[in-house]
C-alpha atoms as a PDB file:
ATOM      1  CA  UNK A   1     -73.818   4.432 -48.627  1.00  0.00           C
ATOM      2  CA  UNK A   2     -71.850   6.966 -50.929  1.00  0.00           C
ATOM      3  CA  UNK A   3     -71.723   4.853 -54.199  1.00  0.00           C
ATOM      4  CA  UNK A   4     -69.076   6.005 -56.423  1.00  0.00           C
ATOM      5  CA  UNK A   5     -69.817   8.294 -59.316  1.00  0.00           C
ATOM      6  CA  UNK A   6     -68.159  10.241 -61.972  1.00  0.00           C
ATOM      7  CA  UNK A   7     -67.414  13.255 -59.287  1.00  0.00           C
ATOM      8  CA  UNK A   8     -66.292  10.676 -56.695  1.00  0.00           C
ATOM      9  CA  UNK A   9     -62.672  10.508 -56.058  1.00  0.00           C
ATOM     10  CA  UNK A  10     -63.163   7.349 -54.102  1.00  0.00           C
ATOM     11  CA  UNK A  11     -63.254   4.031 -55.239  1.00  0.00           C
ATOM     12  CA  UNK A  12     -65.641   1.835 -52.912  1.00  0.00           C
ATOM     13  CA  UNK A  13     -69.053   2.577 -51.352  1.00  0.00           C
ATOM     14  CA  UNK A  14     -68.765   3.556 -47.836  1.00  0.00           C
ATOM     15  CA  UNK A  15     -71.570   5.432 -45.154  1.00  0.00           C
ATOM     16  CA  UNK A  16     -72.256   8.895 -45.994  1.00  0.00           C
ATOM     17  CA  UNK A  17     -73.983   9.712 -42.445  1.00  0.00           C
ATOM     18  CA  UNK A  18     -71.109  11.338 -40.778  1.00  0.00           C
ATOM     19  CA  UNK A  19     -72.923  14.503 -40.598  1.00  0.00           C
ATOM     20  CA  UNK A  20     -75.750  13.112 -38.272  1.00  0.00           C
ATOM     21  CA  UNK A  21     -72.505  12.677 -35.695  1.00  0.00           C
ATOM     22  CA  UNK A  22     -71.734  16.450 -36.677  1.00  0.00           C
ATOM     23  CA  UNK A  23     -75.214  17.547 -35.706  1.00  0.00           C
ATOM     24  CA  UNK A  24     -75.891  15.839 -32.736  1.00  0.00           C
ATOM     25  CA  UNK A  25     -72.484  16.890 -31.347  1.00  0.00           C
ATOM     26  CA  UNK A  26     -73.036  20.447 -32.443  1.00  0.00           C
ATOM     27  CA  UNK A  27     -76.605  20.118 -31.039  1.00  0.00           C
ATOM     28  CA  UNK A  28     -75.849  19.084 -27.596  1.00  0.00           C
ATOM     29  CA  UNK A  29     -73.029  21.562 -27.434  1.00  0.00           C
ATOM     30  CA  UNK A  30     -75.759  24.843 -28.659  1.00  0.00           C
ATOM     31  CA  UNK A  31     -77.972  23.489 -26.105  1.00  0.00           C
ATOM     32  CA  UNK A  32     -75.607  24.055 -23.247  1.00  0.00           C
ATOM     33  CA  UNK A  33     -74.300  27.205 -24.421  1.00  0.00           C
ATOM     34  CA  UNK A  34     -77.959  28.347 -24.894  1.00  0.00           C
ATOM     35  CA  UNK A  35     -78.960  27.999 -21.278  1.00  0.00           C
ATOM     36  CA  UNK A  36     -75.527  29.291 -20.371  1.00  0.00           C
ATOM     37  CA  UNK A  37     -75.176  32.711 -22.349  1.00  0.00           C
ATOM     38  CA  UNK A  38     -77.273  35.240 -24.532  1.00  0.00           C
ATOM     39  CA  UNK A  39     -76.461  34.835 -28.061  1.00  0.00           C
ATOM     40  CA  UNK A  40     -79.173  35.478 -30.055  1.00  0.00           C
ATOM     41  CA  UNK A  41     -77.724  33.616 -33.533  1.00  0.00           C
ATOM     42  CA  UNK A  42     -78.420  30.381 -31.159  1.00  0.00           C
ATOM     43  CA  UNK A  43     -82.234  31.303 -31.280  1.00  0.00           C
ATOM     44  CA  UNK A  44     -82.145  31.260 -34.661  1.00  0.00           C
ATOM     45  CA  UNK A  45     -79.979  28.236 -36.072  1.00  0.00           C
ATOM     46  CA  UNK A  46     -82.805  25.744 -35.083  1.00  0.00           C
ATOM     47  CA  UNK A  47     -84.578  27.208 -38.484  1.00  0.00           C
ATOM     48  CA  UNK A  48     -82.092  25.335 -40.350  1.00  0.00           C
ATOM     49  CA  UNK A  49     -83.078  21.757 -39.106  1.00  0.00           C
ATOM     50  CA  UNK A  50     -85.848  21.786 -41.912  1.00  0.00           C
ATOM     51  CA  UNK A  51     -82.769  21.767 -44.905  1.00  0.00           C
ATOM     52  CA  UNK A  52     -80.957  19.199 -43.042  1.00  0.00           C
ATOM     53  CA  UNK A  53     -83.998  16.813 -42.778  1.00  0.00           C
ATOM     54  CA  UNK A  54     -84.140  17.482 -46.457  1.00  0.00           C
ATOM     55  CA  UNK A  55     -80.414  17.187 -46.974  1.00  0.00           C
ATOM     56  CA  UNK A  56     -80.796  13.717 -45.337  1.00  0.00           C
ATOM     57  CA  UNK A  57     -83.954  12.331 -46.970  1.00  0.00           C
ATOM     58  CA  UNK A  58     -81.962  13.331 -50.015  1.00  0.00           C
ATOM     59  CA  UNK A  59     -78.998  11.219 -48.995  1.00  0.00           C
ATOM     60  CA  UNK A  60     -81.076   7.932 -48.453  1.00  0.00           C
ATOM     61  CA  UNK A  61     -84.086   8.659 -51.346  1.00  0.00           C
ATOM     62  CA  UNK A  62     -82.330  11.772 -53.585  1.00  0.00           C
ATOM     63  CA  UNK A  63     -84.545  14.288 -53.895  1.00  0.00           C
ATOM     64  CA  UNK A  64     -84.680  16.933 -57.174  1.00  0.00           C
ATOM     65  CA  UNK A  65     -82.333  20.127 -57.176  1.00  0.00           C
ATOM     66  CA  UNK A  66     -85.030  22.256 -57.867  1.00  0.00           C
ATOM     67  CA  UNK A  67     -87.112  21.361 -55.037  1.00  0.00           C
ATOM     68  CA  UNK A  68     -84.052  21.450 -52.372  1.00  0.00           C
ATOM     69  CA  UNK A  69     -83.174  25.082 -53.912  1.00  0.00           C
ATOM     70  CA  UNK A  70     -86.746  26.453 -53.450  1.00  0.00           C
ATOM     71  CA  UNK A  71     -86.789  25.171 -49.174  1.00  0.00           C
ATOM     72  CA  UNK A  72     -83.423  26.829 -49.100  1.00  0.00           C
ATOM     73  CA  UNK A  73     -84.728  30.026 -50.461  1.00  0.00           C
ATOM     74  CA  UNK A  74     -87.661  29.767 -48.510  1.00  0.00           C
ATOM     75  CA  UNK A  75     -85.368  28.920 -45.142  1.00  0.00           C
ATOM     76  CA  UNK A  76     -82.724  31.613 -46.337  1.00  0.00           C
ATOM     77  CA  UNK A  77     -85.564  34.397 -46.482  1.00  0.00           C
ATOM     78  CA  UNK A  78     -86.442  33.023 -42.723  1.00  0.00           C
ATOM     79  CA  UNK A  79     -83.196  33.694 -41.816  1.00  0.00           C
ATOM     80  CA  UNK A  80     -83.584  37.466 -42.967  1.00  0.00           C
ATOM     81  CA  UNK A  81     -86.462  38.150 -41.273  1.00  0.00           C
ATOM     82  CA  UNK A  82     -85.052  37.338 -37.922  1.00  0.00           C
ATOM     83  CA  UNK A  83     -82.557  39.765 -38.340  1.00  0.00           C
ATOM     84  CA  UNK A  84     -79.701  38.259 -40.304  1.00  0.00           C
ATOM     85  CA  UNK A  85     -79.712  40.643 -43.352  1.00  0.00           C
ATOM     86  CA  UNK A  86     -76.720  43.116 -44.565  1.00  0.00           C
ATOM     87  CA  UNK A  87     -77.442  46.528 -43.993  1.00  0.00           C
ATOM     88  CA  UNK A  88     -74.858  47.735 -45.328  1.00  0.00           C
ATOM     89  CA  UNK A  89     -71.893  46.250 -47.720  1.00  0.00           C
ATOM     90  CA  UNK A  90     -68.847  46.803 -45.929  1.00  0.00           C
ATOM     91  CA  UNK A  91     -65.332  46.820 -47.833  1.00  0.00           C
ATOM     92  CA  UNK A  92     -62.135  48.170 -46.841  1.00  0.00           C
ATOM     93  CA  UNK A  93     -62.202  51.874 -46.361  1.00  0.00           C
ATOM     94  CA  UNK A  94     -66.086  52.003 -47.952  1.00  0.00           C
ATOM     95  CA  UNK A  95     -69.046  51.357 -46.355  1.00  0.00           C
ATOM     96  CA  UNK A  96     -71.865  51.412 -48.896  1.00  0.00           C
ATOM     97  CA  UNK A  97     -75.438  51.438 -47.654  1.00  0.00           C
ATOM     98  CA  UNK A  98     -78.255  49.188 -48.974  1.00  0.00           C
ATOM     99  CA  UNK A  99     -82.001  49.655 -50.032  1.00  0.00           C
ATOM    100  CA  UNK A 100     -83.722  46.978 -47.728  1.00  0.00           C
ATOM    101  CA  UNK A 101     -84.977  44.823 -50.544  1.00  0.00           C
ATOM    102  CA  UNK A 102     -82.013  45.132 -52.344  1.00  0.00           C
ATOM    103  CA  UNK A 103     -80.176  43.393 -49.015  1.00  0.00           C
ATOM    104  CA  UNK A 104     -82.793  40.864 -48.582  1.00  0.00           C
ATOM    105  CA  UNK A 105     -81.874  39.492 -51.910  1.00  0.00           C
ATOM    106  CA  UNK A 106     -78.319  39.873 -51.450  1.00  0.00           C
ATOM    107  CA  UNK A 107     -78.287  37.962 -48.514  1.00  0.00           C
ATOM    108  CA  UNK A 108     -81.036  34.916 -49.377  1.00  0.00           C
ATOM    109  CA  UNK A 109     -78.511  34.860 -52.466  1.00  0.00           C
ATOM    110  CA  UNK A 110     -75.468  34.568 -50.360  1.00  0.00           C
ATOM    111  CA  UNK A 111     -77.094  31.892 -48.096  1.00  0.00           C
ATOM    112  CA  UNK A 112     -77.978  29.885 -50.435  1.00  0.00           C
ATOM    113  CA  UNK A 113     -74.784  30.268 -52.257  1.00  0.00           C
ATOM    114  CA  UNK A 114     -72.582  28.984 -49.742  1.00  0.00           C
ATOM    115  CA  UNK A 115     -75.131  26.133 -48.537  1.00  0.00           C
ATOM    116  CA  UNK A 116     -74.491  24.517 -52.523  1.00  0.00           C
ATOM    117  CA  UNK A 117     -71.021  25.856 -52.262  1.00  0.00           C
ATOM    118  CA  UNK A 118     -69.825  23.533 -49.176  1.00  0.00           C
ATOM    119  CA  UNK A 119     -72.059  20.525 -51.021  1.00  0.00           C
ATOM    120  CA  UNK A 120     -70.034  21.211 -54.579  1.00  0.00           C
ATOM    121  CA  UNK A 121     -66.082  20.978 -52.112  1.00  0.00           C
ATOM    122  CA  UNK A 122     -67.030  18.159 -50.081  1.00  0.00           C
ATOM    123  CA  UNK A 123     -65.725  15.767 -52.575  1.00  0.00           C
ATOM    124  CA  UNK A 124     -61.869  14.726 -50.937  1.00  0.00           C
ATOM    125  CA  UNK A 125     -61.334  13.032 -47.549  1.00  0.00           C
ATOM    126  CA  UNK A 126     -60.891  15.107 -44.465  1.00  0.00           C
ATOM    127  CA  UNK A 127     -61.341  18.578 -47.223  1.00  0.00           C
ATOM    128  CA  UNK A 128     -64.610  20.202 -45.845  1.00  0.00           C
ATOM    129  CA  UNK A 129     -63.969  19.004 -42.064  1.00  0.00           C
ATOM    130  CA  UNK A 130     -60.342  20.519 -42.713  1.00  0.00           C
ATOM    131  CA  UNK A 131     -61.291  23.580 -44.084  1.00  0.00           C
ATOM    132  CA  UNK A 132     -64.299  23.748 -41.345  1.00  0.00           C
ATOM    133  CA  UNK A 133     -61.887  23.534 -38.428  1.00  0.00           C
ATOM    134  CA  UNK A 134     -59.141  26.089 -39.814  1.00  0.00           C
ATOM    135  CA  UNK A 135     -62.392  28.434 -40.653  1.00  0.00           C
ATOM    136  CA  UNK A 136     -64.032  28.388 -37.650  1.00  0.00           C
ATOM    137  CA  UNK A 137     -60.838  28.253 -35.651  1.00  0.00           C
ATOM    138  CA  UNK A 138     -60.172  31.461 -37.434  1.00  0.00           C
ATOM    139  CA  UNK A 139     -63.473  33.040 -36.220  1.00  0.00           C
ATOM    140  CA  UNK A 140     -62.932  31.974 -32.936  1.00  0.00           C
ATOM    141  CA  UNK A 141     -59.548  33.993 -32.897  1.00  0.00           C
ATOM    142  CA  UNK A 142     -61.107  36.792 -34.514  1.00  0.00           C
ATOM    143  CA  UNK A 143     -63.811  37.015 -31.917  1.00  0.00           C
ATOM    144  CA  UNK A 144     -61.279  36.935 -29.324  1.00  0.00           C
ATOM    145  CA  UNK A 145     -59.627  39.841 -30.285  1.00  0.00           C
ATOM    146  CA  UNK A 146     -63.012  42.221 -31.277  1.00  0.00           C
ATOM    147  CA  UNK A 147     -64.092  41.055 -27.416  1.00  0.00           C
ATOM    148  CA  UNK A 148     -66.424  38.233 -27.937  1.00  0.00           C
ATOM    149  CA  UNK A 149     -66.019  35.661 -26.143  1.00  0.00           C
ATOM    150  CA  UNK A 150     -69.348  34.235 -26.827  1.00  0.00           C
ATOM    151  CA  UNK A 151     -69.001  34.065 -30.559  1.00  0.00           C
ATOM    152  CA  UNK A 152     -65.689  32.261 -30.130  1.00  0.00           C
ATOM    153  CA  UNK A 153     -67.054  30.266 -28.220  1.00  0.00           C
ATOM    154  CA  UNK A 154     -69.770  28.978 -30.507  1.00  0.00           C
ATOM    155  CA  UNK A 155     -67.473  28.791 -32.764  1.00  0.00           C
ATOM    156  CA  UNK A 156     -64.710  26.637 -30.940  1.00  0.00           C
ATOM    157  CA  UNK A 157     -67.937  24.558 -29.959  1.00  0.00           C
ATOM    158  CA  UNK A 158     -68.443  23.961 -34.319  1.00  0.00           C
ATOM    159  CA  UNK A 159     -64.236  23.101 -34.411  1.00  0.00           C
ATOM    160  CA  UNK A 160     -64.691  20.604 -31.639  1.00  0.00           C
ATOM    161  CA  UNK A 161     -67.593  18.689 -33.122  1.00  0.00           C
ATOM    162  CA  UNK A 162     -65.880  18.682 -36.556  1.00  0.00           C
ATOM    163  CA  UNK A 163     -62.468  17.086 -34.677  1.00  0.00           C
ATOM    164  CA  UNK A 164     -64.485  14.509 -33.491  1.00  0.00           C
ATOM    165  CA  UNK A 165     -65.476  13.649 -37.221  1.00  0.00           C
ATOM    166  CA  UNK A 166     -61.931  14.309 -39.017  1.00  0.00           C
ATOM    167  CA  UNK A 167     -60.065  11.479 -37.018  1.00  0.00           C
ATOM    168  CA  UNK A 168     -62.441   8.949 -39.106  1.00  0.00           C
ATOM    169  CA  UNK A 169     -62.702  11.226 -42.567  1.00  0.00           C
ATOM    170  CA  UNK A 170     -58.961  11.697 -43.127  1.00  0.00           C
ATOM    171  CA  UNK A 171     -57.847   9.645 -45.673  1.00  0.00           C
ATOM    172  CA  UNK A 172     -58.143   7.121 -46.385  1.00  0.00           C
ATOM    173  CA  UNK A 173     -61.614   8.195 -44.767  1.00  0.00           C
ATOM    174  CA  UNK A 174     -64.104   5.875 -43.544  1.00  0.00           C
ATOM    175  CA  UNK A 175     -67.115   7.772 -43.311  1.00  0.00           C
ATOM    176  CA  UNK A 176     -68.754  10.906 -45.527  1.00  0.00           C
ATOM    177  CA  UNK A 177     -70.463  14.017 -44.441  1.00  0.00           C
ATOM    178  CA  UNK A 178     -73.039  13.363 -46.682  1.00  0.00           C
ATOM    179  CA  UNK A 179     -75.186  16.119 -47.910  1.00  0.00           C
ATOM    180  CA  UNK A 180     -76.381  16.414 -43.973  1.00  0.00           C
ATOM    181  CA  UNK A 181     -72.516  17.503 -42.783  1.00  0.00           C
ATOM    182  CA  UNK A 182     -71.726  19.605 -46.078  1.00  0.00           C
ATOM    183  CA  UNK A 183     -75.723  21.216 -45.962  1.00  0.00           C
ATOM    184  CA  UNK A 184     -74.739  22.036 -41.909  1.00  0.00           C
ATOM    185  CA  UNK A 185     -71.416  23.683 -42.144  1.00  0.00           C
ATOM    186  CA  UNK A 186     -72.796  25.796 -45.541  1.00  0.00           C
ATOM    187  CA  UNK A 187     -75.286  26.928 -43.120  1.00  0.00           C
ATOM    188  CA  UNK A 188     -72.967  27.366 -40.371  1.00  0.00           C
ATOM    189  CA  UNK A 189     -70.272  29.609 -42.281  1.00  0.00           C
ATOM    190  CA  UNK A 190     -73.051  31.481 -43.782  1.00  0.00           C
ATOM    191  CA  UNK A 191     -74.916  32.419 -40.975  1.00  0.00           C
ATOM    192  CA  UNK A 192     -71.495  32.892 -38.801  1.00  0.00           C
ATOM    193  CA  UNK A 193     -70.493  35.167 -41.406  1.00  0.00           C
ATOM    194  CA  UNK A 194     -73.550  37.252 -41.605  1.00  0.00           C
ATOM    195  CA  UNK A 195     -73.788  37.309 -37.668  1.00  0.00           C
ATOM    196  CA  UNK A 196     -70.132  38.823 -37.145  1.00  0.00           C
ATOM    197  CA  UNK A 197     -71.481  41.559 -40.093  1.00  0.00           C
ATOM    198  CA  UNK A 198     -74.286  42.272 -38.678  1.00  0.00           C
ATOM    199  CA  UNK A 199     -72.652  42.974 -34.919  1.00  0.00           C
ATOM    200  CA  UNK A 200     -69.923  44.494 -36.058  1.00  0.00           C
ATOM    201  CA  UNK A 201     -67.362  41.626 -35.263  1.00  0.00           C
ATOM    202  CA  UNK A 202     -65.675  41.618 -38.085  1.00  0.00           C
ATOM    203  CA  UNK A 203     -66.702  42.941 -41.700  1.00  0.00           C
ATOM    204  CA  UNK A 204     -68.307  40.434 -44.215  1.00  0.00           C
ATOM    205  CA  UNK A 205     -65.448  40.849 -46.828  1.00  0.00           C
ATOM    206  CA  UNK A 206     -63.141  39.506 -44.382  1.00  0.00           C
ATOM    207  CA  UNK A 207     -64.953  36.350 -43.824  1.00  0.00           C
ATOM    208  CA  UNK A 208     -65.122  35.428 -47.028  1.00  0.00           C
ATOM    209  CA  UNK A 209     -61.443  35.822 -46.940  1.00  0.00           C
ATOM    210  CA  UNK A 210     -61.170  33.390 -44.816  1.00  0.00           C
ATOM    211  CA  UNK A 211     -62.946  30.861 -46.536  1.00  0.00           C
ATOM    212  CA  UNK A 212     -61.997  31.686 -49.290  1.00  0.00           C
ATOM    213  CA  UNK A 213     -60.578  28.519 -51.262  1.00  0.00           C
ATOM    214  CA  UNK A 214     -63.826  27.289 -51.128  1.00  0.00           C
ATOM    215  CA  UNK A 215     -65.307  30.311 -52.859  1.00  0.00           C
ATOM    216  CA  UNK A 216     -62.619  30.897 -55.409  1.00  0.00           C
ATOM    217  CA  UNK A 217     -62.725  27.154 -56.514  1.00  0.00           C
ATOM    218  CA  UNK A 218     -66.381  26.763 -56.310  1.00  0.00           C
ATOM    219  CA  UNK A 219     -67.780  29.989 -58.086  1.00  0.00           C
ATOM    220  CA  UNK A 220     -64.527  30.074 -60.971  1.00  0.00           C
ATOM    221  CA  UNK A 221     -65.267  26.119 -61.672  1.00  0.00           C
ATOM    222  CA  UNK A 222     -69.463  27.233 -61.400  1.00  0.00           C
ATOM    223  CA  UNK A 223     -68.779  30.179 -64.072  1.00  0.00           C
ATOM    224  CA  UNK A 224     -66.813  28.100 -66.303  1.00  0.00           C
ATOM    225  CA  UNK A 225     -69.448  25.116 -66.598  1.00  0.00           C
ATOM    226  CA  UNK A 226     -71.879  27.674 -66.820  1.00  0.00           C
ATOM    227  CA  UNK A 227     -70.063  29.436 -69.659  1.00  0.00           C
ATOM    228  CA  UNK A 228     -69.563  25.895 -71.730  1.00  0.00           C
ATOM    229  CA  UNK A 229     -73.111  25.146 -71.643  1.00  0.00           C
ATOM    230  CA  UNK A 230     -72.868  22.310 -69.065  1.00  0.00           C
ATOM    231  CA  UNK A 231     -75.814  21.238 -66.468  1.00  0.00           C
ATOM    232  CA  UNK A 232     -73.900  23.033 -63.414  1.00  0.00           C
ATOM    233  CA  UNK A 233     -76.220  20.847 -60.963  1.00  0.00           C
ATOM    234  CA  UNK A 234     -74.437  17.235 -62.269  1.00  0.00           C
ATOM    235  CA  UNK A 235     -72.108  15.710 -60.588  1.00  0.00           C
ATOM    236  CA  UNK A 236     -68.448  15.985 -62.256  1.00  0.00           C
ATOM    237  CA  UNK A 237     -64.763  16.290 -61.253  1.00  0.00           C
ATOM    238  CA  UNK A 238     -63.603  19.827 -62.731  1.00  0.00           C
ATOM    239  CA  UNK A 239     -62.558  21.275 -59.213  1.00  0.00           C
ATOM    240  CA  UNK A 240     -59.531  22.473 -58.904  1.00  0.00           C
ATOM    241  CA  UNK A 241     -58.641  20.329 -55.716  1.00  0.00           C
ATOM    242  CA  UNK A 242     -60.307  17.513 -57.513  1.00  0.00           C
ATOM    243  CA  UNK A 243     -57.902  18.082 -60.956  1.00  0.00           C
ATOM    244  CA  UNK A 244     -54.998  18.228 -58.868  1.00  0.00           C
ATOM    245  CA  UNK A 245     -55.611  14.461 -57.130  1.00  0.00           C
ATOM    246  CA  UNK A 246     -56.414  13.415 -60.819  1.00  0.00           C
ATOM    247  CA  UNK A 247     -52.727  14.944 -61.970  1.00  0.00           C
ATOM    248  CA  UNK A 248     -51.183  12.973 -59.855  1.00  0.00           C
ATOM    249  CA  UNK A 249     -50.732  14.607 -56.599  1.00  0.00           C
ATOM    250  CA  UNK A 250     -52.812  12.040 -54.578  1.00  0.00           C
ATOM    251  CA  UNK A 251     -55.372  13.058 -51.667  1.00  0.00           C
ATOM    252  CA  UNK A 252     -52.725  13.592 -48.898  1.00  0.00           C
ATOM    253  CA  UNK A 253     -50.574  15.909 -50.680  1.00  0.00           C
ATOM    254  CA  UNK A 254     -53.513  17.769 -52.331  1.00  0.00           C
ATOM    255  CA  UNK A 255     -55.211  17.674 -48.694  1.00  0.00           C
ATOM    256  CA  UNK A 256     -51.863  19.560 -47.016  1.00  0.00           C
ATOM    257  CA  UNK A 257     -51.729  22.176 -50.211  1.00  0.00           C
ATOM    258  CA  UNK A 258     -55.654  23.249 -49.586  1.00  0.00           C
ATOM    259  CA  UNK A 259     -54.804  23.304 -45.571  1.00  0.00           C
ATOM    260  CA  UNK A 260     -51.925  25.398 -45.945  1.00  0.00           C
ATOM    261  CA  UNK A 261     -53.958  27.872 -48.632  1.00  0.00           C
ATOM    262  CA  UNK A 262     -56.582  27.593 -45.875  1.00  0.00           C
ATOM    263  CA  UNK A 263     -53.936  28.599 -42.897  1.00  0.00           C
ATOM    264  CA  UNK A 264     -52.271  31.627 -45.418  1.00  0.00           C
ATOM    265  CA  UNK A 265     -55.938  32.851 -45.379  1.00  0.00           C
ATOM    266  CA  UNK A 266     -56.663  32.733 -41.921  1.00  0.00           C
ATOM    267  CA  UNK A 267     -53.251  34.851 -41.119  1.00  0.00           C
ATOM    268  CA  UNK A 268     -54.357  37.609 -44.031  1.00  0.00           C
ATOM    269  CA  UNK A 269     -57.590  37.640 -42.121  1.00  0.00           C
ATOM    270  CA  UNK A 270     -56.102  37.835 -38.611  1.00  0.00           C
ATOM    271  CA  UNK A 271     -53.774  40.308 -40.247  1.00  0.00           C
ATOM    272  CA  UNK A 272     -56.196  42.596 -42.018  1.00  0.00           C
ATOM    273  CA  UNK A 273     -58.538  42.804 -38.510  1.00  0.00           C
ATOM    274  CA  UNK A 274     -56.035  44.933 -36.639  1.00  0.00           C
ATOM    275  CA  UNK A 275     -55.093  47.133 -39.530  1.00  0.00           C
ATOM    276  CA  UNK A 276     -57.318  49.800 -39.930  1.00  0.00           C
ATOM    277  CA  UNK A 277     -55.418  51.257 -43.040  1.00  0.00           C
ATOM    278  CA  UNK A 278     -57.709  50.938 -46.216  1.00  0.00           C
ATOM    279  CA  UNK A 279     -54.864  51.178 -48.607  1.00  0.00           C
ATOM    280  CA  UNK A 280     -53.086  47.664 -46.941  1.00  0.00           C
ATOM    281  CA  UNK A 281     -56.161  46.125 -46.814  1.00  0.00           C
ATOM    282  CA  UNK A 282     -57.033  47.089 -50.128  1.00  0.00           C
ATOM    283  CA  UNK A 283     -53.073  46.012 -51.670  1.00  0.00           C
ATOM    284  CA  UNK A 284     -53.633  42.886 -49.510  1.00  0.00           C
ATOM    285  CA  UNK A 285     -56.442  41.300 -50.726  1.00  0.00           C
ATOM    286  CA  UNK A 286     -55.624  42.214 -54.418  1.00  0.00           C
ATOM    287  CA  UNK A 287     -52.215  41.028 -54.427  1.00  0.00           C
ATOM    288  CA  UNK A 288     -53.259  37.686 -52.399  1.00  0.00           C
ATOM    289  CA  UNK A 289     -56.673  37.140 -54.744  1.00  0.00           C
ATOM    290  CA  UNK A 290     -54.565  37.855 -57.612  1.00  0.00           C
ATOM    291  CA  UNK A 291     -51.869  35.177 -56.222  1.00  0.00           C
ATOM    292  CA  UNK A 292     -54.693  32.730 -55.925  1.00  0.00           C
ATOM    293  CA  UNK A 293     -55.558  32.893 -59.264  1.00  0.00           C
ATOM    294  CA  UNK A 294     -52.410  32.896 -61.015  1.00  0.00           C
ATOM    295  CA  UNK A 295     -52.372  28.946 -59.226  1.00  0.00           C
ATOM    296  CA  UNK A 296     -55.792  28.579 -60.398  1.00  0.00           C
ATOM    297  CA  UNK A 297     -54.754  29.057 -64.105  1.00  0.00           C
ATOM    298  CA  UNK A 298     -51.384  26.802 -63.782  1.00  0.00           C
ATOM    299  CA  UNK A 299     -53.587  23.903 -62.715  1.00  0.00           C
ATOM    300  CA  UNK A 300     -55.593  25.042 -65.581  1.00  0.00           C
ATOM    301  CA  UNK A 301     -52.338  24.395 -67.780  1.00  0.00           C
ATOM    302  CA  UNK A 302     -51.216  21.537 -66.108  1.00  0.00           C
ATOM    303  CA  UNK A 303     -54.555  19.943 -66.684  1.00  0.00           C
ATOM    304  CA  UNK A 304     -54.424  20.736 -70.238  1.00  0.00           C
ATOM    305  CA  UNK A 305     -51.389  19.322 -71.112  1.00  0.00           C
ATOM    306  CA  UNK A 306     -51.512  16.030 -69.583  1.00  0.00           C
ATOM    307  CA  UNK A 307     -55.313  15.853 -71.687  1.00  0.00           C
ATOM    308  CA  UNK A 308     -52.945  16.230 -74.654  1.00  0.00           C
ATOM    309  CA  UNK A 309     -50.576  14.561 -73.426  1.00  0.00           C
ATOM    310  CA  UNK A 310     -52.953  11.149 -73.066  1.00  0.00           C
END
């Protein structure tokens, strides 16, 4: 059971096991697509069992930080040796190579990074399965128009499983993820987004794009805790989706807000695939990561003044 903390936005225990339902879905669906069609990333998500055991043992017995970060490290660098590993660091208009070791690092880092990343958002009903299906939705699109059908398809597979979960997590939820659903989908996005790299699908940048409310809230909250001294591993409710249920805005309303921020990222990402002109992409993502902030820092305001304010 998910006992209530001082990160928790909810007010009763209730079962934090909804990503064993996740996992098993997602399982059975891999399993079928893995006798039916050659995609190698499906030879090489089975790797990531080993964190979700751990994810789970630490949702029933709570295991240390440090000892979860080391496996992941250890299970990231796995990853890299079977191929998953950026070559190259692809931005709009630049493609700038990379020293092999240099990569390696980059990558375990990035891995990692998004596995605690998905853990730190899943904190609001219905937010990380939302956010999962509008992602992966996007990647199946994506996919589709590059000429994958297989990657789509592994994707759509990840947006069907989550459905299944969503209709009993939107809120008022009944069931968690758990670290087991937020550990899986931080692998999932990671590895998705490394794969597409890797194969020339679609660029890194532009994956991150696409998730990128979860990376702009997670890593500006991360840097700011960091920069006041705080223990960044501790639960707490500084999130910016977690602020704005606090002001007032209730889960629902903050819930439609982060899916439509989600949606206007998946259309600059569908957008930005089929131009090919550096400049756009370039004005594109700097006017629509500068937009992002500027809402950022007026939550930062709002939050302010109502502290005064009490």
């Amino acid at each position: 059971m998910d006992i209530p903390n001082q990160r928790s936005l909810h007010d009763t225990p209730k079962p934090r096991t909804g990503g064993l339902a996740v996992l098993i879905a997602l399982s059975v669906g891999f399993f079928i697509l893995y006798g039916e069609m050659n995609i190698g990333l499906l030879s090489i998500l089975p790797y990531g069992l080993i964190i979700l055991v751990i994810a789970f043992v630490d949702d029933v017995y709570s295991i240390s930080a440090l000892l979860r970060f080391f496996l992941q490290i250890v299970i990231a660098s796995v990853f890299v040796s079977k191929g998953l590993n950026l070559e190259v660091l692809n931005l709009p208009g630049l493609v700038i190579p990379l020293n092999y070791f240099v990569a390696s690092a980059i990558t375990v880092l990035f891995i990692v990074w998004v596995i605690n990343l998905y853990n730190f958002m899943d904190g609001m009903d219905g937010f990380a399965s939302g956010m999962a299906i509008t992602g992966f939705g996007t990647f199946a699109i994506l996919s589709v128009i590059q000429g994958e059908p297989g990657f789509a398809i592994l994707n759509l597979v990840v947006v069907a499983a989550t459905f299944g979960f969503i209709l009993f997590n939107f809120p008022p939820a009944k069931i968690f993820l758990g670290d087991v659903g937020s550990t899986l989908f931080g692998i999932l996005v990671a590895l998705f987004i490394l794969w597409a790299d890797v194969n020339r699908i679609f660029p890194f940048w532009l994956g991150i794009i696409v998730f990128m409310p979860f990376f702009l809230d997670a890593s500006v909250t991360l840097c700011k805790r960091a920069f006041k001294k705080e223990k960044v591993w501790q639960a707490h409710r500084s999130h910016y989706y977690q602020r704005l249920v606090l002001l007032g805005l209730g889960h629902k309303k903050t819930l439609i807000l982060e899916y439509l921020w989600m949606l206007a990222c998946s259309v600059v990402g569908i957008f930005l695939l089929g131009n090919k002109n550096s400049t756009v992409e370039w004005v594109t993502v700097s006017l629509f990561l500068v937009l992002s902030i500027m809402v950022l820092v007026y939550i930062d305001i709002k939050t302010s003044n109502d502290t005064r304010n009490k």
